[in-house]
C-alpha atoms as a PDB file:
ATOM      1  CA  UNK A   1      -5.675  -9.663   6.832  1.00  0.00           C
ATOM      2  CA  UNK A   2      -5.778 -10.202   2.818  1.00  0.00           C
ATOM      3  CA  UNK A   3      -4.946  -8.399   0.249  1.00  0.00           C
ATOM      4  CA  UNK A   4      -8.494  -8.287  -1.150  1.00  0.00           C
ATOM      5  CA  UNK A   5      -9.553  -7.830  -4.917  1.00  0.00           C
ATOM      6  CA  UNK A   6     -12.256  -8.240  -6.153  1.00  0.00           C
ATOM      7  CA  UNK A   7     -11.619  -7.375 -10.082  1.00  0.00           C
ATOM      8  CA  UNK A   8      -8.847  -8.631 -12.722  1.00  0.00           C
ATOM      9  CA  UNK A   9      -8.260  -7.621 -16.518  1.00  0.00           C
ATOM     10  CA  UNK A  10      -6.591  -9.820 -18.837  1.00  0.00           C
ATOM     11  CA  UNK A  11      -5.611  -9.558 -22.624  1.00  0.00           C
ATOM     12  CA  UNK A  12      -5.189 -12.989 -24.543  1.00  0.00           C
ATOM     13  CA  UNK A  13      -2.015 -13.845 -25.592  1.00  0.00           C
ATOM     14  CA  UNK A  14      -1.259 -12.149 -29.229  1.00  0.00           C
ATOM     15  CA  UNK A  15      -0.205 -14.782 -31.924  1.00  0.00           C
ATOM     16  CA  UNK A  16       2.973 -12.609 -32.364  1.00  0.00           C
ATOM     17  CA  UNK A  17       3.813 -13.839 -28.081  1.00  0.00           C
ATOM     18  CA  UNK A  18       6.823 -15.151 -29.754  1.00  0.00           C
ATOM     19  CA  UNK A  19       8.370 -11.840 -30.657  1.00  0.00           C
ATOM     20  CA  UNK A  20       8.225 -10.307 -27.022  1.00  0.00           C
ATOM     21  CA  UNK A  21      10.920  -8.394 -25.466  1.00  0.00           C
ATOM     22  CA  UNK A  22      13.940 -10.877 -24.137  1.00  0.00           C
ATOM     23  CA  UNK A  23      16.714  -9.159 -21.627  1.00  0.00           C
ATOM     24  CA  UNK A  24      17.849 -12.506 -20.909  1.00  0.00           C
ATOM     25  CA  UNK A  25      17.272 -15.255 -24.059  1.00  0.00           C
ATOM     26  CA  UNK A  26      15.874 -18.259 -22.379  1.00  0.00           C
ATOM     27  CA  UNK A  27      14.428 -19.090 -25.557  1.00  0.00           C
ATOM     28  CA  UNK A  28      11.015 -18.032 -27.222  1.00  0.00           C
ATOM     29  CA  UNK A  29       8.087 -19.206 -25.434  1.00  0.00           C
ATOM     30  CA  UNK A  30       5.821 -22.041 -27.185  1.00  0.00           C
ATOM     31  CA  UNK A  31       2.450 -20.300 -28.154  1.00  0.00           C
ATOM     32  CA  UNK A  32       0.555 -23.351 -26.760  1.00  0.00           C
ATOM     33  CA  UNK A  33       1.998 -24.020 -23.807  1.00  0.00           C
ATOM     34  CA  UNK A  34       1.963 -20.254 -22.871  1.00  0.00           C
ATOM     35  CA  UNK A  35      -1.462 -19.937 -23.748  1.00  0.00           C
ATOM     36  CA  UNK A  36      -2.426 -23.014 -21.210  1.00  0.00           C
ATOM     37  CA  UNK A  37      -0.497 -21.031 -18.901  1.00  0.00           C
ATOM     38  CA  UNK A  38      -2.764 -18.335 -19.077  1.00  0.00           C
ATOM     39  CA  UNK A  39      -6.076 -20.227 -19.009  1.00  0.00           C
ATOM     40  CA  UNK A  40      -4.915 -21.510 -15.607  1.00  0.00           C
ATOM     41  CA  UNK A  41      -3.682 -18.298 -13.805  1.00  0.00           C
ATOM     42  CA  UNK A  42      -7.138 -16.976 -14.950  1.00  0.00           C
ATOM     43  CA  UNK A  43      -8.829 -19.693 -13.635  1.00  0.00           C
ATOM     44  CA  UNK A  44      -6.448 -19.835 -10.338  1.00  0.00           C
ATOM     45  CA  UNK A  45      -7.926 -15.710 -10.414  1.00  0.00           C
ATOM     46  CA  UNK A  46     -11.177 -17.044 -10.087  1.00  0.00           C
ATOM     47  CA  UNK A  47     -10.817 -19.189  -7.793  1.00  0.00           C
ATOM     48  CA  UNK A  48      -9.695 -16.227  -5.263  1.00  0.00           C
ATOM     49  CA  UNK A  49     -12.735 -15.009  -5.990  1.00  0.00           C
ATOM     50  CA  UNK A  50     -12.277 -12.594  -8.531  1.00  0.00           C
ATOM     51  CA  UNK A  51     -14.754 -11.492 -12.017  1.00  0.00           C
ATOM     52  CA  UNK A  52     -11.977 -11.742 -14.762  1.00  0.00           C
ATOM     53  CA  UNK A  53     -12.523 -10.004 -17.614  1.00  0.00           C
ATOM     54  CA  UNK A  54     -10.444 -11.129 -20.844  1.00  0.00           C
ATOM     55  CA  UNK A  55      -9.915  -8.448 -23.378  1.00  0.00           C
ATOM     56  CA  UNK A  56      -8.763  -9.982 -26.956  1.00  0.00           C
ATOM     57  CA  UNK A  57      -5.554 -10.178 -28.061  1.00  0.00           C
ATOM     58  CA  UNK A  58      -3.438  -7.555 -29.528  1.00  0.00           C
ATOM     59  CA  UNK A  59      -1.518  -9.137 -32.289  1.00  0.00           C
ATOM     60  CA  UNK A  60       0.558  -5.993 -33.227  1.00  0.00           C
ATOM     61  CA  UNK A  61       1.969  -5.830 -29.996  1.00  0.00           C
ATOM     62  CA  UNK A  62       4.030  -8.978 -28.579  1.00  0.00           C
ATOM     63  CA  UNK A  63       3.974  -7.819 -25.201  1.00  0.00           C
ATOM     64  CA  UNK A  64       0.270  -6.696 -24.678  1.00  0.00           C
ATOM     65  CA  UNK A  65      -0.992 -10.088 -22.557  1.00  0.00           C
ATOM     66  CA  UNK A  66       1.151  -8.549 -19.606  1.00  0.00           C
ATOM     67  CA  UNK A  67      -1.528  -5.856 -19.070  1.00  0.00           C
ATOM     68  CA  UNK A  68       0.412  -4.505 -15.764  1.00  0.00           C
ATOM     69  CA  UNK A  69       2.835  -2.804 -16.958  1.00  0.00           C
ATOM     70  CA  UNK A  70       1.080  -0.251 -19.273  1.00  0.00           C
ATOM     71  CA  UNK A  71      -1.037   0.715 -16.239  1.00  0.00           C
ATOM     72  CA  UNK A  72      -2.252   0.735 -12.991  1.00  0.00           C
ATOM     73  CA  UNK A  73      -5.512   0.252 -11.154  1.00  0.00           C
ATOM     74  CA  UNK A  74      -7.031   0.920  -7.937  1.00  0.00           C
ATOM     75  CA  UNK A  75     -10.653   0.995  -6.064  1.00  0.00           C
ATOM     76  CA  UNK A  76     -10.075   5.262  -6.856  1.00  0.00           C
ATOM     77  CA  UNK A  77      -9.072   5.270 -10.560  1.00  0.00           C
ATOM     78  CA  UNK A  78      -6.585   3.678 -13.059  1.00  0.00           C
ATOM     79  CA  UNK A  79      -3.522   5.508 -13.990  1.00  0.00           C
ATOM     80  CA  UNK A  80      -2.539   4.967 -17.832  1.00  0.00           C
ATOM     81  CA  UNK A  81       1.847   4.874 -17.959  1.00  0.00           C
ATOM     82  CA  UNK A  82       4.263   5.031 -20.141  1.00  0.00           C
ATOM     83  CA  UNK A  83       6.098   1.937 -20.699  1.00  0.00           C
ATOM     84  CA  UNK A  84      10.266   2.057 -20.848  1.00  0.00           C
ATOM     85  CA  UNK A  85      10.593   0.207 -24.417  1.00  0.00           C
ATOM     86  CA  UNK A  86       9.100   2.267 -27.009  1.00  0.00           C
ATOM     87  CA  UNK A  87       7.658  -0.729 -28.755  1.00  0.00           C
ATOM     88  CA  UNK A  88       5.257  -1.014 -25.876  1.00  0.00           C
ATOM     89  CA  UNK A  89       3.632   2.598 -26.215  1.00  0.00           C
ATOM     90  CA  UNK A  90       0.400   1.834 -28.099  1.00  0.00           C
ATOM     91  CA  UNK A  91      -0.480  -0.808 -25.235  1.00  0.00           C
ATOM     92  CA  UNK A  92      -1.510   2.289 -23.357  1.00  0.00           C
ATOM     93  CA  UNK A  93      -3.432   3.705 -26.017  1.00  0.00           C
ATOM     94  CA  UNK A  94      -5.343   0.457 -26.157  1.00  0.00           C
ATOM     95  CA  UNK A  95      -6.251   0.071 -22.756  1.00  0.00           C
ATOM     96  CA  UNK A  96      -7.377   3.846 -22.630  1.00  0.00           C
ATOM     97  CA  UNK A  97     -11.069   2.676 -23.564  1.00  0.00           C
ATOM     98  CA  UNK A  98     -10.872  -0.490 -21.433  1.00  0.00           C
ATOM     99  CA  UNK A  99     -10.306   1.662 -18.352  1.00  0.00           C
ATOM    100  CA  UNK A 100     -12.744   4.307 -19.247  1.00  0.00           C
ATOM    101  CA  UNK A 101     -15.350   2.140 -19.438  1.00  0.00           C
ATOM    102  CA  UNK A 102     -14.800   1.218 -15.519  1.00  0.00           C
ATOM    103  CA  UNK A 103     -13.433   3.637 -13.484  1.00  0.00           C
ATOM    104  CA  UNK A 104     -15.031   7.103 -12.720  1.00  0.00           C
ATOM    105  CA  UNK A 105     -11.569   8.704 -13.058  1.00  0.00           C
ATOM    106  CA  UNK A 106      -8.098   7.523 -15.534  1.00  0.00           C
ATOM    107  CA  UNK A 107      -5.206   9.759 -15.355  1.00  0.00           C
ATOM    108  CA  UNK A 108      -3.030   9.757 -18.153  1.00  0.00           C
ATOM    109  CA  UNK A 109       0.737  10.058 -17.153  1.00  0.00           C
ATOM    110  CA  UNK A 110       2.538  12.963 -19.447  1.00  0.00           C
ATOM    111  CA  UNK A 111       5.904  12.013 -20.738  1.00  0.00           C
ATOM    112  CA  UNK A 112       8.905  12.420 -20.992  1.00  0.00           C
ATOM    113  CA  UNK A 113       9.585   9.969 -18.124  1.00  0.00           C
ATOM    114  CA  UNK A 114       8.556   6.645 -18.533  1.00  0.00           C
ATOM    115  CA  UNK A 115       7.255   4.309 -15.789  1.00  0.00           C
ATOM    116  CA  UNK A 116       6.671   0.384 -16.430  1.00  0.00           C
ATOM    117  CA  UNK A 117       4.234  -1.281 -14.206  1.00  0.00           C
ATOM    118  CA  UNK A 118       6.235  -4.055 -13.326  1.00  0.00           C
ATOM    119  CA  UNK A 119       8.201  -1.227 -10.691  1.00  0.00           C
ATOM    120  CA  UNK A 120       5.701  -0.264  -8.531  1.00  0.00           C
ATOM    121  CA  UNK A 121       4.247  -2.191  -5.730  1.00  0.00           C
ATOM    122  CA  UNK A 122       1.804  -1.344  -3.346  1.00  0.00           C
ATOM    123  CA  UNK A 123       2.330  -3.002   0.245  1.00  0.00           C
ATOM    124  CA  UNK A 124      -1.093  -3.014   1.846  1.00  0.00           C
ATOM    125  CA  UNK A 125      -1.246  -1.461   5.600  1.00  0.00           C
ATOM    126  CA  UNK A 126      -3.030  -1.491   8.237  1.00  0.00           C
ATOM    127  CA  UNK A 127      -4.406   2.415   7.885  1.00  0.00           C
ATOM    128  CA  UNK A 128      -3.897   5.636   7.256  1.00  0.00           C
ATOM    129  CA  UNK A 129      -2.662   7.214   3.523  1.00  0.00           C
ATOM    130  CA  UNK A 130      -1.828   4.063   0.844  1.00  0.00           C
ATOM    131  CA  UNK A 131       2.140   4.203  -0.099  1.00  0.00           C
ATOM    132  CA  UNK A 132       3.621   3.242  -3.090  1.00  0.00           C
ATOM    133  CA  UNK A 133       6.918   2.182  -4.079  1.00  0.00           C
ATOM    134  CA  UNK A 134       8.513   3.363  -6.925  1.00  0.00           C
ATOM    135  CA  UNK A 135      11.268   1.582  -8.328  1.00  0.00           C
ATOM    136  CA  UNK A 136      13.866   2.806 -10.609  1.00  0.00           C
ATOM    137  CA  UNK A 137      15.155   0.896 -13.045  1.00  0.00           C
ATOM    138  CA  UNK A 138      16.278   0.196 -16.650  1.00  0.00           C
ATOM    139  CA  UNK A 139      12.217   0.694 -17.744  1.00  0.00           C
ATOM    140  CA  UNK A 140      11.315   3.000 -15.098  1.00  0.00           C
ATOM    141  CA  UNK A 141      13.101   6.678 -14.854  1.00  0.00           C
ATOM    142  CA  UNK A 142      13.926   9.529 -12.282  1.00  0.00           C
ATOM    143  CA  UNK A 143      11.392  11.745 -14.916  1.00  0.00           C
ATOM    144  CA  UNK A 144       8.350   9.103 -14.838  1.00  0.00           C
ATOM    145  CA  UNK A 145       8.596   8.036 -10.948  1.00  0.00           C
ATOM    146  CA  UNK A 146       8.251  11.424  -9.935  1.00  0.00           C
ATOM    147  CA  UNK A 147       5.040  12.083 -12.570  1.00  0.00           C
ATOM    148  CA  UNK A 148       3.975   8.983 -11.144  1.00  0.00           C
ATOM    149  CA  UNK A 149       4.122   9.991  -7.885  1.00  0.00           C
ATOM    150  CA  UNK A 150       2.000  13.609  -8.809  1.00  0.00           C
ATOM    151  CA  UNK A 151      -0.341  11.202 -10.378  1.00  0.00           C
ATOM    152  CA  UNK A 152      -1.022   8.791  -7.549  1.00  0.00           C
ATOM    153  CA  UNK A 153      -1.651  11.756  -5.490  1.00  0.00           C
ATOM    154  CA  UNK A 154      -4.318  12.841  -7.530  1.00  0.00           C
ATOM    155  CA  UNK A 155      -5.940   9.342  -5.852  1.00  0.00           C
ATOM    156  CA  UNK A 156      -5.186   9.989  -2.324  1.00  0.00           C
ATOM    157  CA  UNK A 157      -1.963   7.977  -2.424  1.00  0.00           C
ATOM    158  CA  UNK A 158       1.984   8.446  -1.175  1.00  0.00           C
ATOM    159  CA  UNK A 159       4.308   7.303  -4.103  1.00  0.00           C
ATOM    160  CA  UNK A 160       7.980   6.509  -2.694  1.00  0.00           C
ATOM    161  CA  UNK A 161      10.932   6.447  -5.199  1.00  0.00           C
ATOM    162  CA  UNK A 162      13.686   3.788  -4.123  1.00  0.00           C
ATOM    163  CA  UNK A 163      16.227   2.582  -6.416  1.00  0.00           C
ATOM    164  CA  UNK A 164      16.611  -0.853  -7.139  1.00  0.00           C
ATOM    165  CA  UNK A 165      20.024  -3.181  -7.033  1.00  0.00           C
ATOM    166  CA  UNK A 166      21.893  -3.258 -10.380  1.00  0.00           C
ATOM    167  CA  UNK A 167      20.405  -6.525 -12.442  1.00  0.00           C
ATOM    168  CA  UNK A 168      16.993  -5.960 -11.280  1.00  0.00           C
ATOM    169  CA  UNK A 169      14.666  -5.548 -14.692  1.00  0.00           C
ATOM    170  CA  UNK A 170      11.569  -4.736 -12.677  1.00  0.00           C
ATOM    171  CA  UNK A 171      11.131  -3.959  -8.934  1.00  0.00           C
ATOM    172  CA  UNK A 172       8.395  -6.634  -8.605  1.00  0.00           C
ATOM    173  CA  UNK A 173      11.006  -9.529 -10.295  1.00  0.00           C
ATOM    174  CA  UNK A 174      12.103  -9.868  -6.927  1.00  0.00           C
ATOM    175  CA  UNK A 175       9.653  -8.955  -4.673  1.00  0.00           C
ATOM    176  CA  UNK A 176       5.577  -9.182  -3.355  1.00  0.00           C
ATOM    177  CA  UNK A 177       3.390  -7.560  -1.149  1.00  0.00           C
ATOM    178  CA  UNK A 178       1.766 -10.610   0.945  1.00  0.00           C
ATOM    179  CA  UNK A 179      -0.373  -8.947   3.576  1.00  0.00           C
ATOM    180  CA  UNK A 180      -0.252  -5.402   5.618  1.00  0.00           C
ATOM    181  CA  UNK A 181       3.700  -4.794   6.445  1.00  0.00           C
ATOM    182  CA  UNK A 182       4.841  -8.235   4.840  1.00  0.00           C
ATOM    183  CA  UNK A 183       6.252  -8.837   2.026  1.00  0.00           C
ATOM    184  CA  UNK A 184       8.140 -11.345  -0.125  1.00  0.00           C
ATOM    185  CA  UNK A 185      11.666 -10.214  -1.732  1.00  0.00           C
ATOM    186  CA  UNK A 186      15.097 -11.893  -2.703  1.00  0.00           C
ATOM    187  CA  UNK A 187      18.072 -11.946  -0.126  1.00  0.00           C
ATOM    188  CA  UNK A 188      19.689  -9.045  -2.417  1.00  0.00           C
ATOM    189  CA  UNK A 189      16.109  -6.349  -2.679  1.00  0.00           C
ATOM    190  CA  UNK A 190      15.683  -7.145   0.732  1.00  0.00           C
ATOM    191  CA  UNK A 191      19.457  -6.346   1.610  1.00  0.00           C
ATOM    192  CA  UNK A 192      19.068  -3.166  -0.335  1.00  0.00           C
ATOM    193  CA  UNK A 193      16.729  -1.393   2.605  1.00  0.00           C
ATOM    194  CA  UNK A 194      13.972  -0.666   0.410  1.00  0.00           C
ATOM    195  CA  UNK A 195      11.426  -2.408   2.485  1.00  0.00           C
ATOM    196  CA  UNK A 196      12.790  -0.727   6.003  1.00  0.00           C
ATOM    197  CA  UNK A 197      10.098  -0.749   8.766  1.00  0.00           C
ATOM    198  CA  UNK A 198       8.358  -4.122   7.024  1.00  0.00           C
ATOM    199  CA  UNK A 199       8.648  -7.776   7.741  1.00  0.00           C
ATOM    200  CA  UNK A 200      10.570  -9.049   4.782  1.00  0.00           C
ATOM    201  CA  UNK A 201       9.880 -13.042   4.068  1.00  0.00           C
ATOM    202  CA  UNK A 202      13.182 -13.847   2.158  1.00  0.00           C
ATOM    203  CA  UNK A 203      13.202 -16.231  -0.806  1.00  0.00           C
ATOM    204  CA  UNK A 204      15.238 -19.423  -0.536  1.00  0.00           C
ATOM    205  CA  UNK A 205      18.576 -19.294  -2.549  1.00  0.00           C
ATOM    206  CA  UNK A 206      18.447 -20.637  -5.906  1.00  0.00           C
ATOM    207  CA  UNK A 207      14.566 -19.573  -6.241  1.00  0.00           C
ATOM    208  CA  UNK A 208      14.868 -15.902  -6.742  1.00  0.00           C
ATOM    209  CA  UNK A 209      11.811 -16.234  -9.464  1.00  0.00           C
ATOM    210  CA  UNK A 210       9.617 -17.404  -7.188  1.00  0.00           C
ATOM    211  CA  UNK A 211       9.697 -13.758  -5.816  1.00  0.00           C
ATOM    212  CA  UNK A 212       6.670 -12.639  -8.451  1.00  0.00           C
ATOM    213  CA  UNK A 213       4.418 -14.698  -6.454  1.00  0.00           C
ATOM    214  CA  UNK A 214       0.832 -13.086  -5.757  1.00  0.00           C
ATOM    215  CA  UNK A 215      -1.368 -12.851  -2.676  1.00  0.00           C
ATOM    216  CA  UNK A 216      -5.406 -12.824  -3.697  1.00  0.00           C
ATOM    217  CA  UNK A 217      -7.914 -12.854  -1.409  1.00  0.00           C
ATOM    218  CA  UNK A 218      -7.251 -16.417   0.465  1.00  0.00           C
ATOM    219  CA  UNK A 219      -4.988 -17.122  -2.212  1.00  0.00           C
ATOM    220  CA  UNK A 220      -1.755 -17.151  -2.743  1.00  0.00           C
ATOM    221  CA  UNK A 221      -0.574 -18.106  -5.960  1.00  0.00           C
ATOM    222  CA  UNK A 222       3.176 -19.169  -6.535  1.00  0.00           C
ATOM    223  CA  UNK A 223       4.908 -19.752  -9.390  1.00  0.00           C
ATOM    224  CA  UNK A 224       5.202 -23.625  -9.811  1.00  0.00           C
ATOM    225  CA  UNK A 225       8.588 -25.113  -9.846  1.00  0.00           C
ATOM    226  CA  UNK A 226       9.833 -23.576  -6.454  1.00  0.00           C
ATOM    227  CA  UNK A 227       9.067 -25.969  -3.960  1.00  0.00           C
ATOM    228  CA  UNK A 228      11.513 -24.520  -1.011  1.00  0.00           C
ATOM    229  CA  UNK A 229       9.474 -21.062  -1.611  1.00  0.00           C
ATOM    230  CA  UNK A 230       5.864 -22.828  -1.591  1.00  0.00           C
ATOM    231  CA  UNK A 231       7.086 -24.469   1.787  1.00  0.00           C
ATOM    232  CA  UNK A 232       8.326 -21.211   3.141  1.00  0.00           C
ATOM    233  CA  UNK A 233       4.542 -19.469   2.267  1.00  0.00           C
ATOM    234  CA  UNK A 234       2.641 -22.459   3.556  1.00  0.00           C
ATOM    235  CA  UNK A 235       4.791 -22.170   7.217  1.00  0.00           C
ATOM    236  CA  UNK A 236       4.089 -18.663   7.280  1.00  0.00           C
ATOM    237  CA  UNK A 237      -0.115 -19.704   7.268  1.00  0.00           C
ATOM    238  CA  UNK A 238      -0.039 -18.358   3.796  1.00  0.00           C
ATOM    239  CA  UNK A 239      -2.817 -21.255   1.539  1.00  0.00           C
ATOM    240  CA  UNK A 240      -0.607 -21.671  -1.821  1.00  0.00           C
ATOM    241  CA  UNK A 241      -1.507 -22.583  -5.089  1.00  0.00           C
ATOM    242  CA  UNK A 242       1.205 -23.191  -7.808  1.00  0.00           C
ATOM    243  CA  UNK A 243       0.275 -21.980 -11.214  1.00  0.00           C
ATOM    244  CA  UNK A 244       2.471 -22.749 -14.054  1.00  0.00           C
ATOM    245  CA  UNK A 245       4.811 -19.699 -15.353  1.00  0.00           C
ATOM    246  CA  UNK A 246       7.847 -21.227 -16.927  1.00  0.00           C
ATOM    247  CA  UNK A 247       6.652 -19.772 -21.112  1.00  0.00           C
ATOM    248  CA  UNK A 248       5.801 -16.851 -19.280  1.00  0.00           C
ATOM    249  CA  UNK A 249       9.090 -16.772 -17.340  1.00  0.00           C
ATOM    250  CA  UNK A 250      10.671 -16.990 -20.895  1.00  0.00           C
ATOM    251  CA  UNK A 251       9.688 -13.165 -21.107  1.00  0.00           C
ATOM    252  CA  UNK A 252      11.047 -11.812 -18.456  1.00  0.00           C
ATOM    253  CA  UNK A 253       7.612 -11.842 -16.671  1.00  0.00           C
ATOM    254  CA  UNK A 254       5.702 -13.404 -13.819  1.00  0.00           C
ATOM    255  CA  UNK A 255       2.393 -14.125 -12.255  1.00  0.00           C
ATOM    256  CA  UNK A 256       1.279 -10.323 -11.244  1.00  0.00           C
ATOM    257  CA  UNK A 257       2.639  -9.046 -14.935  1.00  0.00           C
ATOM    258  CA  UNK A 258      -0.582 -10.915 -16.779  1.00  0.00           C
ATOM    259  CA  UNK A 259      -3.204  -9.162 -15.505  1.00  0.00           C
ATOM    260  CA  UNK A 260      -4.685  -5.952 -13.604  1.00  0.00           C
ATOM    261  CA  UNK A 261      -6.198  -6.306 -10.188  1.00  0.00           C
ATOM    262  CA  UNK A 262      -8.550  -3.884  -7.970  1.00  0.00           C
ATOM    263  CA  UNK A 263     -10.936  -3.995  -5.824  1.00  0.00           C
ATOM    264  CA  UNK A 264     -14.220  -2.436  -7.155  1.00  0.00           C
ATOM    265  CA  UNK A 265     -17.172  -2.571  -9.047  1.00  0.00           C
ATOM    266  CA  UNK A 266     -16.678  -1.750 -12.901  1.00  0.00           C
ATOM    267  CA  UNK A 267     -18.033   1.854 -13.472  1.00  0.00           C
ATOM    268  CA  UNK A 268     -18.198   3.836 -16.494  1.00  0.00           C
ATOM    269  CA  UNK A 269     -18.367   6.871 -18.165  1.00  0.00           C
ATOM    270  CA  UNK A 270     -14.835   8.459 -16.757  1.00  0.00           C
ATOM    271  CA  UNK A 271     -13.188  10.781 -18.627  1.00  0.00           C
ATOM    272  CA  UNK A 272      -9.231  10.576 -19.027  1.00  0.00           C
ATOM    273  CA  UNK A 273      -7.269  13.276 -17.659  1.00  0.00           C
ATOM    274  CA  UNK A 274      -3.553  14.550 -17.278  1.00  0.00           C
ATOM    275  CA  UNK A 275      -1.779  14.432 -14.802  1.00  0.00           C
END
């Protein structure tokens, strides 16, 4: 079975893309290529199947095309975070009219803690109550997981708190949920035992990127440039596209950090709460 969606939000690139946050300098991305780079995933998003909605840029913020990590979204409400670099905070505060305007219910998470999208992943299953993994990490702390985890189950859902290995910037650098139980993760996440009780698809040595890849619908779209990874989806019946990430890549990011994803018809009118 699918992970189904039926919904994504983007944000253009800003025209300050340049000036986003670096842990490892692989150079700064070019503006044009990156921005073809996002044209395709969006179209790649349609061709899943999905409506994508593309908010306009936010030029004071370098980082605000990666819309995941500021929040999250599911078919019962959107939860607004608190990102781990302090230059991302107003991202939330933008998006906090965005997801009014469709879901019924947005829970703002209280601070101190902060939690960065990037860290939690959601590995579909085959019934009973929706678990999420937390992951903590250099963005993500013991204070925000565990708001996080109130907050989610204000929407019906189990958050988990696991720790990451050291070197791991975000819990879903190296991993991907794929379909119920499965999921993608390097040889090192997957040594770690956070994914216990799942089938674990391992990434090929020397493609550890390829990790961020993203199951849609039918879809599942890899980031282009792995081709040992690609083959290893495709024997495994998964029907892979290859989208282009290597200006995005320059960022620290990957293919699920550019947009948000649910399944659900926009609704409007919610009013934000605390969690």
């Amino acid at each position: 079975m699918p992970i189904r969606f039926t919904r994504a939000l983007m944000r253009e690139p800003p025209a300050t893309v340049m000036e986003g946050l670096r842990a490892i300098d692989r150079g700064a991305p070019d503006p044009d290529r990156l921005r073809a780079e996002h044209a395709a995933y969006a179209a790649a998003l349609h061709e899943a199947g999905l409506t994508v909605e593309i908010l306009p840029p936010l030029d004071t913020h370098p980082d605000s095309l990666f819309l995941e990590d500021p929040a999250l979204a599911f078919p019962e409400g959107a939860i607004l975070l608190r990102p781990g670099a302090a230059s991302r905070f107003g991202e939330a505060e933008a998006l906090r009219p965005e997801l009014e305007s469709r879901f019924e219910r947005v829970i703002a998470l209280p601070g101190p803690g902060t939690v960065d999208g990037g860290d939690v992943l959601t590995p579909p299953s085959e019934g009973g109550v929706e678990r999420v993994l937390i992951g903590l990490s250099e963005r993500t702390d013991a204070a925000g997981a565990q708001a996080l985890v109130q907050a989610l189950a204000h929407l019906g859902k189990r958050g988990d708190i696991v720790r990451t290995p050291p070197g791991v910037l975000h819990f879903k650098s190296e991993c991907a949920p794929l379909r119920p139980e499965t999921v993608l993760a390097t040889e090192r996440l997957a040594a770690s035992g956070v994914f216990d009780g799942l089938r674990v698809i391992r990434v090929p040595e020397g493609e550890e990127p390829a990790a961020n890849t993203l199951a849609v619908n039918h879809l599942t779209l890899a980031p282009a440039g792995y081709p040992a990874t690609a083959e290893c989806l495709a024997a495994a019946g998964f029907t892979v596209r290859e989208v282009a990430v290597r200006e995005v890549e320059k960022l620290d990011a990957g293919l699920s950090c550019l947009s948000l994803r649910w399944d659900a018809a926009p609704r409007r009118g919610g009013p934000v709460e605390a969690a």
